[in-house]
N, C-alpha and C. Protein backbone atom coordinates (compact mmCIF):
# COMPACT_ATOMS: atom_id res chain seq x y z
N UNK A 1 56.00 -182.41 -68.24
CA UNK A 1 55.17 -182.33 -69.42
C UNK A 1 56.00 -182.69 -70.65
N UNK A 2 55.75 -183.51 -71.86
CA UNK A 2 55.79 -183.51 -72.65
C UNK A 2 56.14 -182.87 -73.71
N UNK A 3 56.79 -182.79 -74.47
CA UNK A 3 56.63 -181.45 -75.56
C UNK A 3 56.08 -182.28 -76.74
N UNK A 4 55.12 -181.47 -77.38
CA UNK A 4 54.58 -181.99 -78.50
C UNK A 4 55.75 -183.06 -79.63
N UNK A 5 55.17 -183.70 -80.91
CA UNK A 5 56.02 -184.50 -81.58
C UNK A 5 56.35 -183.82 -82.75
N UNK A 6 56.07 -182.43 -82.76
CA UNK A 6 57.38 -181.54 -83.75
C UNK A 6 57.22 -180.43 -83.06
N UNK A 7 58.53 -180.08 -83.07
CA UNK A 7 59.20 -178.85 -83.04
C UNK A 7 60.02 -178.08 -83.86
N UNK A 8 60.07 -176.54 -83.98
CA UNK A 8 60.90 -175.87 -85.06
C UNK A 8 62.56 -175.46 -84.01
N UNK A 9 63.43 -175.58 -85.03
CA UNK A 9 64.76 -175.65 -84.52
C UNK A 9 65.49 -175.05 -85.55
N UNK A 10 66.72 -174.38 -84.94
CA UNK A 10 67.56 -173.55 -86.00
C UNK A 10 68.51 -174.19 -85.90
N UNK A 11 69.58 -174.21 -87.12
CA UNK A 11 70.04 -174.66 -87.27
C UNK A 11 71.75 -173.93 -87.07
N UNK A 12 72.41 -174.48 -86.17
CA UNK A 12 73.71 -173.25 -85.87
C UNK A 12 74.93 -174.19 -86.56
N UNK A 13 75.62 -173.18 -86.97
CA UNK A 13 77.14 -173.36 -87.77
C UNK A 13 77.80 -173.56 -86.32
N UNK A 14 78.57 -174.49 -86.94
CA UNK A 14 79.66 -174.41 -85.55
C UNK A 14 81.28 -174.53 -86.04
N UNK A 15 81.23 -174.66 -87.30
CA UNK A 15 82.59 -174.39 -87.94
C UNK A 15 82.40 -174.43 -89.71
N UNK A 16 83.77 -174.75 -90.12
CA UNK A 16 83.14 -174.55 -91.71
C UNK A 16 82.43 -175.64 -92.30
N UNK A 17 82.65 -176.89 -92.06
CA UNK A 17 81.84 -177.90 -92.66
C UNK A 17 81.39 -178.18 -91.20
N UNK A 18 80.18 -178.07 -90.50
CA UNK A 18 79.95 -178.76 -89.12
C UNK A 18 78.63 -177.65 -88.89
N UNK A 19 77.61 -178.50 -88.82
CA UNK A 19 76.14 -177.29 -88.08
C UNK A 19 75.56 -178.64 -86.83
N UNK A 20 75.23 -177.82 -86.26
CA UNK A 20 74.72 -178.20 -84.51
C UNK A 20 73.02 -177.88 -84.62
N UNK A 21 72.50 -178.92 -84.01
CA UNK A 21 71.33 -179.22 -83.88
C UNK A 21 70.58 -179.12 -82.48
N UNK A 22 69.87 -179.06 -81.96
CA UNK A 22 69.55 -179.43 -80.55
C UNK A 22 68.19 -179.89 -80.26
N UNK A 23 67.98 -181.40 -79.51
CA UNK A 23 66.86 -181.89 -79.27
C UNK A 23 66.30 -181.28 -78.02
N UNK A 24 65.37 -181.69 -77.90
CA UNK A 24 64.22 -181.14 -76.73
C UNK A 24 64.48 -182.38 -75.68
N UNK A 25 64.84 -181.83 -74.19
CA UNK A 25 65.26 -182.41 -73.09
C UNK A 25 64.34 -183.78 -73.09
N UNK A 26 62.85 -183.45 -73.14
CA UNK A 26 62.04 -184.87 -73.01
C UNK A 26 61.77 -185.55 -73.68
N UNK A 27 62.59 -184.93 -74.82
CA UNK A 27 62.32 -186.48 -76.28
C UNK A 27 63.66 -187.45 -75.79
N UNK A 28 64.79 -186.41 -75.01
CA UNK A 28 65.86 -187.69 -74.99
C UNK A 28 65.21 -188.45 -73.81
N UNK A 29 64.65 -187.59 -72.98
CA UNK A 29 64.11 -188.91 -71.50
C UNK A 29 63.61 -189.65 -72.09
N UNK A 30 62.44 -188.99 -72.60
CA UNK A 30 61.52 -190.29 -72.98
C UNK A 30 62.36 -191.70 -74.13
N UNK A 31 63.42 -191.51 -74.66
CA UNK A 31 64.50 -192.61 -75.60
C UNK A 31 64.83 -192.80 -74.42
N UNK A 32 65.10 -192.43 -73.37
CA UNK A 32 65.95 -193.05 -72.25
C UNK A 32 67.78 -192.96 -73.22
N UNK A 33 67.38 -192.17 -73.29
CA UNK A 33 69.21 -191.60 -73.93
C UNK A 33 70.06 -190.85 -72.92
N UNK A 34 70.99 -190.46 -73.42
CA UNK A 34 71.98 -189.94 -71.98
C UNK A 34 73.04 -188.55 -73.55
N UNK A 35 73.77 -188.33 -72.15
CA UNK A 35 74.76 -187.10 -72.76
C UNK A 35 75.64 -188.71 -73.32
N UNK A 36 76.89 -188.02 -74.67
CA UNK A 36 77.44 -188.79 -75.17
C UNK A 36 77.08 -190.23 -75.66
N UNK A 37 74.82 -190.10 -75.89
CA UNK A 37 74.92 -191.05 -76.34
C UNK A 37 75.05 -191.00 -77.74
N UNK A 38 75.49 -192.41 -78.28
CA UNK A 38 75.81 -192.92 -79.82
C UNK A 38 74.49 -193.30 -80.37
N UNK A 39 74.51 -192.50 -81.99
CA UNK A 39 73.44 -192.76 -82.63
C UNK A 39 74.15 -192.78 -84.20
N UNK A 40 72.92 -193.04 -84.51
CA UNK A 40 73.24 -193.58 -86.20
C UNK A 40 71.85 -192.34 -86.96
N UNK A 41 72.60 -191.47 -88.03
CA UNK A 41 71.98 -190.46 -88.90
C UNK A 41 71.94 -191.01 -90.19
N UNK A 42 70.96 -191.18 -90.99
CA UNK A 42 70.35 -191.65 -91.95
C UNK A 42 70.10 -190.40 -92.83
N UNK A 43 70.37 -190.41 -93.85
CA UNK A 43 69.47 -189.82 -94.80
C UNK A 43 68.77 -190.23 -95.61
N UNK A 44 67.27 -189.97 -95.72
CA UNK A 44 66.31 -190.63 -96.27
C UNK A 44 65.50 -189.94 -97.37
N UNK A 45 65.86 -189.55 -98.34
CA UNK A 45 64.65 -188.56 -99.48
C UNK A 45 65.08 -187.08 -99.17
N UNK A 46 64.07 -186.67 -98.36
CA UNK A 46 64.22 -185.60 -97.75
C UNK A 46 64.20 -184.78 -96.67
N UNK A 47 64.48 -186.45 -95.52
CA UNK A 47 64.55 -185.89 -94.21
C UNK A 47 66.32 -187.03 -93.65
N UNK A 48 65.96 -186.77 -92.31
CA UNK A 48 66.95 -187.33 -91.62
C UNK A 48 66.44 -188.40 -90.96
N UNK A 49 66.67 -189.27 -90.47
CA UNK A 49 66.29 -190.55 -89.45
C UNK A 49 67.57 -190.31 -88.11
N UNK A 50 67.10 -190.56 -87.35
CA UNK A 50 68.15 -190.41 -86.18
C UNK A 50 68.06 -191.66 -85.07
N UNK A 51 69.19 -193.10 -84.90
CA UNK A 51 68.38 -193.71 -83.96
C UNK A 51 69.66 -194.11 -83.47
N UNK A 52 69.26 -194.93 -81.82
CA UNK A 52 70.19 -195.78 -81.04
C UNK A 52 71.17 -196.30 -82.19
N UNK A 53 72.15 -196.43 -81.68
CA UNK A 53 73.16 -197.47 -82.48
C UNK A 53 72.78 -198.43 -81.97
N UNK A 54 72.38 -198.79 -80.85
CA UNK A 54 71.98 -200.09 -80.45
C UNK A 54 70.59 -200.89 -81.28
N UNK A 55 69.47 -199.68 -81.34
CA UNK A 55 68.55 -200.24 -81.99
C UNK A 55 68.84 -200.85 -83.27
N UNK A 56 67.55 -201.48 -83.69
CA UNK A 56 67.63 -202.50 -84.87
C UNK A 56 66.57 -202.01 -86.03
């Protein structure tokens, strides 16, 4: 199953400048992403963009 296209997520410290995020298992299947994959973080206004480094 699917998980809907938002979800609420907390946001964890993981050192002094550094907070950890965590996606939902079937949003990475469905990118067809993997562990250690490379992405590119955007900041946009007032959100984030998150995509393949490969994409365009």
């Amino acid at each position: 199953m699917i998980s809907p296209s938002k979800t609420n997520r907390k946001l964890r410290k993981t050192g002094n400048y550094t907070y950890m995020l965590t996606l939902p298992k079937e949003w990475v299947k469905a990118l067809k992403w993997r562990a250690k994959q490379m992405v590119t973080l955007e900041l946009k206004d007032d959100h984030i963009v998150i995509k393949d480094v490969k994409s365009k």
